[in-house]
N, C-alpha and C. Protein backbone atom coordinates (compact mmCIF):
# COMPACT_ATOMS: atom_id res chain seq x y z
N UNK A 1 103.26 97.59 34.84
CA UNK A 1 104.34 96.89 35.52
C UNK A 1 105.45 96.61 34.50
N UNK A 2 106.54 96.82 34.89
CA UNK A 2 107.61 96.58 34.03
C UNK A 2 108.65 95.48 34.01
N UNK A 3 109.42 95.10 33.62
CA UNK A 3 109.88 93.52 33.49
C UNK A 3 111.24 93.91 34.66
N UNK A 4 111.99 94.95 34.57
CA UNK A 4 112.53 94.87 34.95
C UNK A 4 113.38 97.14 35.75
N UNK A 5 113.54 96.80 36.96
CA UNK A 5 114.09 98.13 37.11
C UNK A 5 115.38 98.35 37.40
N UNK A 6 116.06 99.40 37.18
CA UNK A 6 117.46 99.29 37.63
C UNK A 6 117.84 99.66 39.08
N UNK A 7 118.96 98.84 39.38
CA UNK A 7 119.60 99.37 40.61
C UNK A 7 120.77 99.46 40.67
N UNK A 8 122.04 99.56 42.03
CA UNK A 8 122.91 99.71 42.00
C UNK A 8 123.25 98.75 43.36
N UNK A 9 124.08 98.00 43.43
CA UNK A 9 124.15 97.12 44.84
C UNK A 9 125.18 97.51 45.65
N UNK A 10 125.03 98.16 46.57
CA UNK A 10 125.78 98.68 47.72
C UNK A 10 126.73 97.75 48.01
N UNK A 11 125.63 96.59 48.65
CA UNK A 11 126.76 95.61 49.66
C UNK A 11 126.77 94.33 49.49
N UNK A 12 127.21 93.49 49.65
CA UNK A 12 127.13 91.80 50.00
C UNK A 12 126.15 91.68 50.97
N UNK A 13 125.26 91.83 51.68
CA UNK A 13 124.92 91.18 52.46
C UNK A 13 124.79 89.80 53.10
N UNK A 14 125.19 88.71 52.23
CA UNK A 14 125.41 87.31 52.31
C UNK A 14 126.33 86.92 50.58
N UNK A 15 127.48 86.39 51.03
CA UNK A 15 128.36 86.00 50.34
C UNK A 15 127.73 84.71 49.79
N UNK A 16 127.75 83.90 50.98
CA UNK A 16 127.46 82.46 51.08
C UNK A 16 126.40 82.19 49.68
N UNK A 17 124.98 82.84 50.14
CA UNK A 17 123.88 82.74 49.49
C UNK A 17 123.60 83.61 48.16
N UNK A 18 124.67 84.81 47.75
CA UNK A 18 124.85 85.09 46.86
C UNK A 18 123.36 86.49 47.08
N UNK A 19 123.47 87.34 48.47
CA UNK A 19 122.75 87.83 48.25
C UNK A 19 123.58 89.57 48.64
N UNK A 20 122.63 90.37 48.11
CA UNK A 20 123.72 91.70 47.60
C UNK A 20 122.54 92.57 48.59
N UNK A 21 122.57 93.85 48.60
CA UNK A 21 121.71 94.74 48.90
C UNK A 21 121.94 96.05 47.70
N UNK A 22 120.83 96.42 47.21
CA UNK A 22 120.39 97.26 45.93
C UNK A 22 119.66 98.37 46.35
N UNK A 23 120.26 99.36 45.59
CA UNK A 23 119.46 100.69 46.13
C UNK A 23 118.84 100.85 44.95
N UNK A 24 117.58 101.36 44.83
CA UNK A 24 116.43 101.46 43.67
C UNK A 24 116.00 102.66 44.11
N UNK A 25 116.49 103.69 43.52
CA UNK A 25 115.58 105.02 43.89
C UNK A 25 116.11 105.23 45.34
N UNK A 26 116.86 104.98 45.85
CA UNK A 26 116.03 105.58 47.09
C UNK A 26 116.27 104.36 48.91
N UNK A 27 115.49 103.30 47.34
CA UNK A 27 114.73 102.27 48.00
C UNK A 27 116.08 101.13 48.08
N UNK A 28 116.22 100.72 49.35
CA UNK A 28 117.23 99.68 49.71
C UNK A 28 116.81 98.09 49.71
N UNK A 29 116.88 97.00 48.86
CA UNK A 29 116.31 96.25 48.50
C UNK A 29 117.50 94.98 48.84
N UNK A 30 117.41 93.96 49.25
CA UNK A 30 117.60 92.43 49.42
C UNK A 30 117.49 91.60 48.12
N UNK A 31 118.72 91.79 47.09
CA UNK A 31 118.09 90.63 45.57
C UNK A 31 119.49 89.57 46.14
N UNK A 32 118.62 88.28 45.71
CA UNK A 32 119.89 87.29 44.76
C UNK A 32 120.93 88.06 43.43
N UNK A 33 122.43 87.62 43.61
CA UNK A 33 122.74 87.97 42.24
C UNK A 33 123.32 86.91 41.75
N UNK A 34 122.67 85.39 41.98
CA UNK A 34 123.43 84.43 41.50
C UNK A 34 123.65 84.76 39.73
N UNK A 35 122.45 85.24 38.90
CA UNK A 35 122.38 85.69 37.73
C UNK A 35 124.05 86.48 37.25
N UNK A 36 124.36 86.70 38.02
CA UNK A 36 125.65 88.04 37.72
C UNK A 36 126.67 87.70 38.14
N UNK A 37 126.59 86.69 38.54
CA UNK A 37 128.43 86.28 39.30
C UNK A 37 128.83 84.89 37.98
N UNK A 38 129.77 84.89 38.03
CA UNK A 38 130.80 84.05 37.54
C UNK A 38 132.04 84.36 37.86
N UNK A 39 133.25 83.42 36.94
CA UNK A 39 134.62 83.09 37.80
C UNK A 39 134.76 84.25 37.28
N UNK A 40 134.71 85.25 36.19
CA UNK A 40 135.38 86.67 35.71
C UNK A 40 134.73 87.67 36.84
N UNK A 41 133.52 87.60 37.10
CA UNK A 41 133.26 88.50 37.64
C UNK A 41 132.60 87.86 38.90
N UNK A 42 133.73 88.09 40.46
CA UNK A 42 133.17 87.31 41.56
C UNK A 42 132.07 87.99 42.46
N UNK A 43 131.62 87.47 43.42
CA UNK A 43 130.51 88.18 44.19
C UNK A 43 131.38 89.67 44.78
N UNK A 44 132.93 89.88 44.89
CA UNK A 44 132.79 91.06 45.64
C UNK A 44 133.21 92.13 45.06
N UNK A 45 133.29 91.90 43.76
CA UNK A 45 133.24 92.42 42.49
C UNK A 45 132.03 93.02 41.81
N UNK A 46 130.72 92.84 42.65
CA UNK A 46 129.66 93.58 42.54
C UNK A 46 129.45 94.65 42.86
N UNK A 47 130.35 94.97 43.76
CA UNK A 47 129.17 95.88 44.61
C UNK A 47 129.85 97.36 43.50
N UNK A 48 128.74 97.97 43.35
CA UNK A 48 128.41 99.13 42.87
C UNK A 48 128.36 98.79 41.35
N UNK A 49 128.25 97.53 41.08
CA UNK A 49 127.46 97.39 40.14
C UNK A 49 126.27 97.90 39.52
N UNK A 50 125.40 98.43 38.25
CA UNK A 50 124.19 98.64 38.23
C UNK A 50 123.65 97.20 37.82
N UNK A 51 122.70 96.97 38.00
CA UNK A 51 121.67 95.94 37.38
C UNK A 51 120.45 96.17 37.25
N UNK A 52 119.69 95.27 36.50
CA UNK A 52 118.57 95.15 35.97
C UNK A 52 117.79 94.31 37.06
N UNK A 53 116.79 94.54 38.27
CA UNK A 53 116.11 93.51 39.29
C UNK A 53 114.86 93.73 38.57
N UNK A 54 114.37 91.89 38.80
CA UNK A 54 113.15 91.95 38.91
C UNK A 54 112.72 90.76 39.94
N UNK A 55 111.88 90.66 40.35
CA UNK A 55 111.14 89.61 41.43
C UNK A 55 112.36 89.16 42.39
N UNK A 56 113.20 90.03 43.01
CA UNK A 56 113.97 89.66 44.00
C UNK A 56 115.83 89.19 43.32
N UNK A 57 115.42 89.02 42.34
CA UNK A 57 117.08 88.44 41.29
C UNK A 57 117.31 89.84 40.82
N UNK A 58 118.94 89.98 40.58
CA UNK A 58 119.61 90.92 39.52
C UNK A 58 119.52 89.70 38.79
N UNK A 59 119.51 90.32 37.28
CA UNK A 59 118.85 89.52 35.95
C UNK A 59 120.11 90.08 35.17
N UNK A 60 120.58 91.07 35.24
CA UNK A 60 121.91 91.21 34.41
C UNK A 60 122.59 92.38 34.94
N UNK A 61 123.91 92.68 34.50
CA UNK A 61 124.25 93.94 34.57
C UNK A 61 124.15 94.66 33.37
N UNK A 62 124.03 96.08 34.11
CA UNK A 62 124.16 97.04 33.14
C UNK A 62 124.66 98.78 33.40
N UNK A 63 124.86 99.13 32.04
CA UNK A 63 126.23 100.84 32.41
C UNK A 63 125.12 101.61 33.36
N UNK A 64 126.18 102.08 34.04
CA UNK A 64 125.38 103.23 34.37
C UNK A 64 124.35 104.20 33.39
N UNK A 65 124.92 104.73 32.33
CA UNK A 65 124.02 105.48 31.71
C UNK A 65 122.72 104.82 30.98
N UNK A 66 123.20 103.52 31.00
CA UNK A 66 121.83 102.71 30.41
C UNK A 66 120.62 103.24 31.49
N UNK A 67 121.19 102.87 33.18
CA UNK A 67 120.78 102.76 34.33
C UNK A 67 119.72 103.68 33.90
N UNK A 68 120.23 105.23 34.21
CA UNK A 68 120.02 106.41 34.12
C UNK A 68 118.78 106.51 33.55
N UNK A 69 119.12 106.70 32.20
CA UNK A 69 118.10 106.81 31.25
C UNK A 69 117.03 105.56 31.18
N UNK A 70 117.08 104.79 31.82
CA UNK A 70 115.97 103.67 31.72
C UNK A 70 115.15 104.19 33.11
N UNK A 71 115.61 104.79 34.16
CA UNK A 71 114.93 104.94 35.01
C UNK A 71 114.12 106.58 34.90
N UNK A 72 115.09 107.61 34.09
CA UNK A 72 114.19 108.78 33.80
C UNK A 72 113.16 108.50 32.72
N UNK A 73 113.44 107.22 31.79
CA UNK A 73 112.05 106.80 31.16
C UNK A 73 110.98 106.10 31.53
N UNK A 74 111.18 105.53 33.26
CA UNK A 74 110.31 104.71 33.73
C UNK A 74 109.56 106.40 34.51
N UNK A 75 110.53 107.12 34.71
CA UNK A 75 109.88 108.33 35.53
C UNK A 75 108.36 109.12 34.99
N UNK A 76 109.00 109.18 33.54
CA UNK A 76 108.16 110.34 32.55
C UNK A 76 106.55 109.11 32.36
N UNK A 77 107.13 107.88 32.24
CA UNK A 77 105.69 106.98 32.37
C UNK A 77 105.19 106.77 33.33
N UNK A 78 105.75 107.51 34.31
CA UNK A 78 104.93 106.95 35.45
C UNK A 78 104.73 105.83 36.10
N UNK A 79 105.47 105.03 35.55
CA UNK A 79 106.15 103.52 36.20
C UNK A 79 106.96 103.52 37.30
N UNK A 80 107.51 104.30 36.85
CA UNK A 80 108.61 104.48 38.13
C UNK A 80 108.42 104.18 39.73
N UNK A 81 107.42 105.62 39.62
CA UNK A 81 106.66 105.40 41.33
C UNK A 81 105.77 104.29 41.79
N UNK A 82 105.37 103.89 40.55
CA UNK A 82 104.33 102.17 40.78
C UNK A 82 105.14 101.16 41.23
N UNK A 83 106.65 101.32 40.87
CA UNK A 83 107.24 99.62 40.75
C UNK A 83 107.90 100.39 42.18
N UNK A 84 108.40 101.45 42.82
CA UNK A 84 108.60 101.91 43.95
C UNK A 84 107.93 101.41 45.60
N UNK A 85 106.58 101.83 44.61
CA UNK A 85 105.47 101.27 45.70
C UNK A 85 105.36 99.55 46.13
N UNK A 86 105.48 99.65 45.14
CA UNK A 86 105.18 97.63 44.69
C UNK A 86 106.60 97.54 45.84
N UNK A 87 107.61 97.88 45.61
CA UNK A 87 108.44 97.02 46.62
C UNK A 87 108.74 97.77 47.88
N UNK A 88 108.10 98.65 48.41
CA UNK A 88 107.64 98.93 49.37
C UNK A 88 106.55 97.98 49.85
N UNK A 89 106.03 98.31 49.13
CA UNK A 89 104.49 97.11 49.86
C UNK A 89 105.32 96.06 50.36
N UNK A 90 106.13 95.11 48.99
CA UNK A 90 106.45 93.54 49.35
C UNK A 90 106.83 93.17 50.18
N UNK A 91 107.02 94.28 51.34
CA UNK A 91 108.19 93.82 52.60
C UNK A 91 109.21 93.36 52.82
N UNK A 92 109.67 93.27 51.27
CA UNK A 92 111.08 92.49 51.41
C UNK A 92 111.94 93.88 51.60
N UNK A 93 112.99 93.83 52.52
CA UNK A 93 113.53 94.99 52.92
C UNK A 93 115.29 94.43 53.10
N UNK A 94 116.06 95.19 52.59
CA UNK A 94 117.53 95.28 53.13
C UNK A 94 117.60 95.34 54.96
């Protein structure tokens, strides 16, 4: 299990509550990004952001090519498809 995977956040889905929708692979995911907003950078200023999710929060941003290459190194370990599954299972869904 890994601390953290990357995504990219499509949409706002809730302004109010500071919640985004994240595509992970594939996989369309529901995080908080209270972690990532401030007055420089506002909530609608996210979207197509990459970030770092773990347990439902974006935890930071980060470049695309970081993105990239952190996720073809979660691939080659075989992490990749585990932390895939894992939030498939969790039911938390966009």
């Amino acid at each position: 299990m890994c601390l953290g995977i990357p995504g990219q956040i499509t949409a706002i889905s809730d302004a109010d509550k500071l919640m985004a929708k994240v595509n992970v692979s594939g996989i369309v995911r529901e995080v908080n990004i209270a972690c990532i907003v401030d007055e420089e950078h506002t909530v609608e200023q996210c979207v197509g952001d990459w970030v770092l999710v773990h347990v439902g929060f974006a935890m930071s941003r980060i470049d695309e090519e970081e993105a990239l290459h952190t996720l073809r190194l979660l691939d080659e370990l075989g992490e990749l498809q585990q932390e895939l599954d894992a939030m498939e299972a969790s039911g938390v869904r966009a």
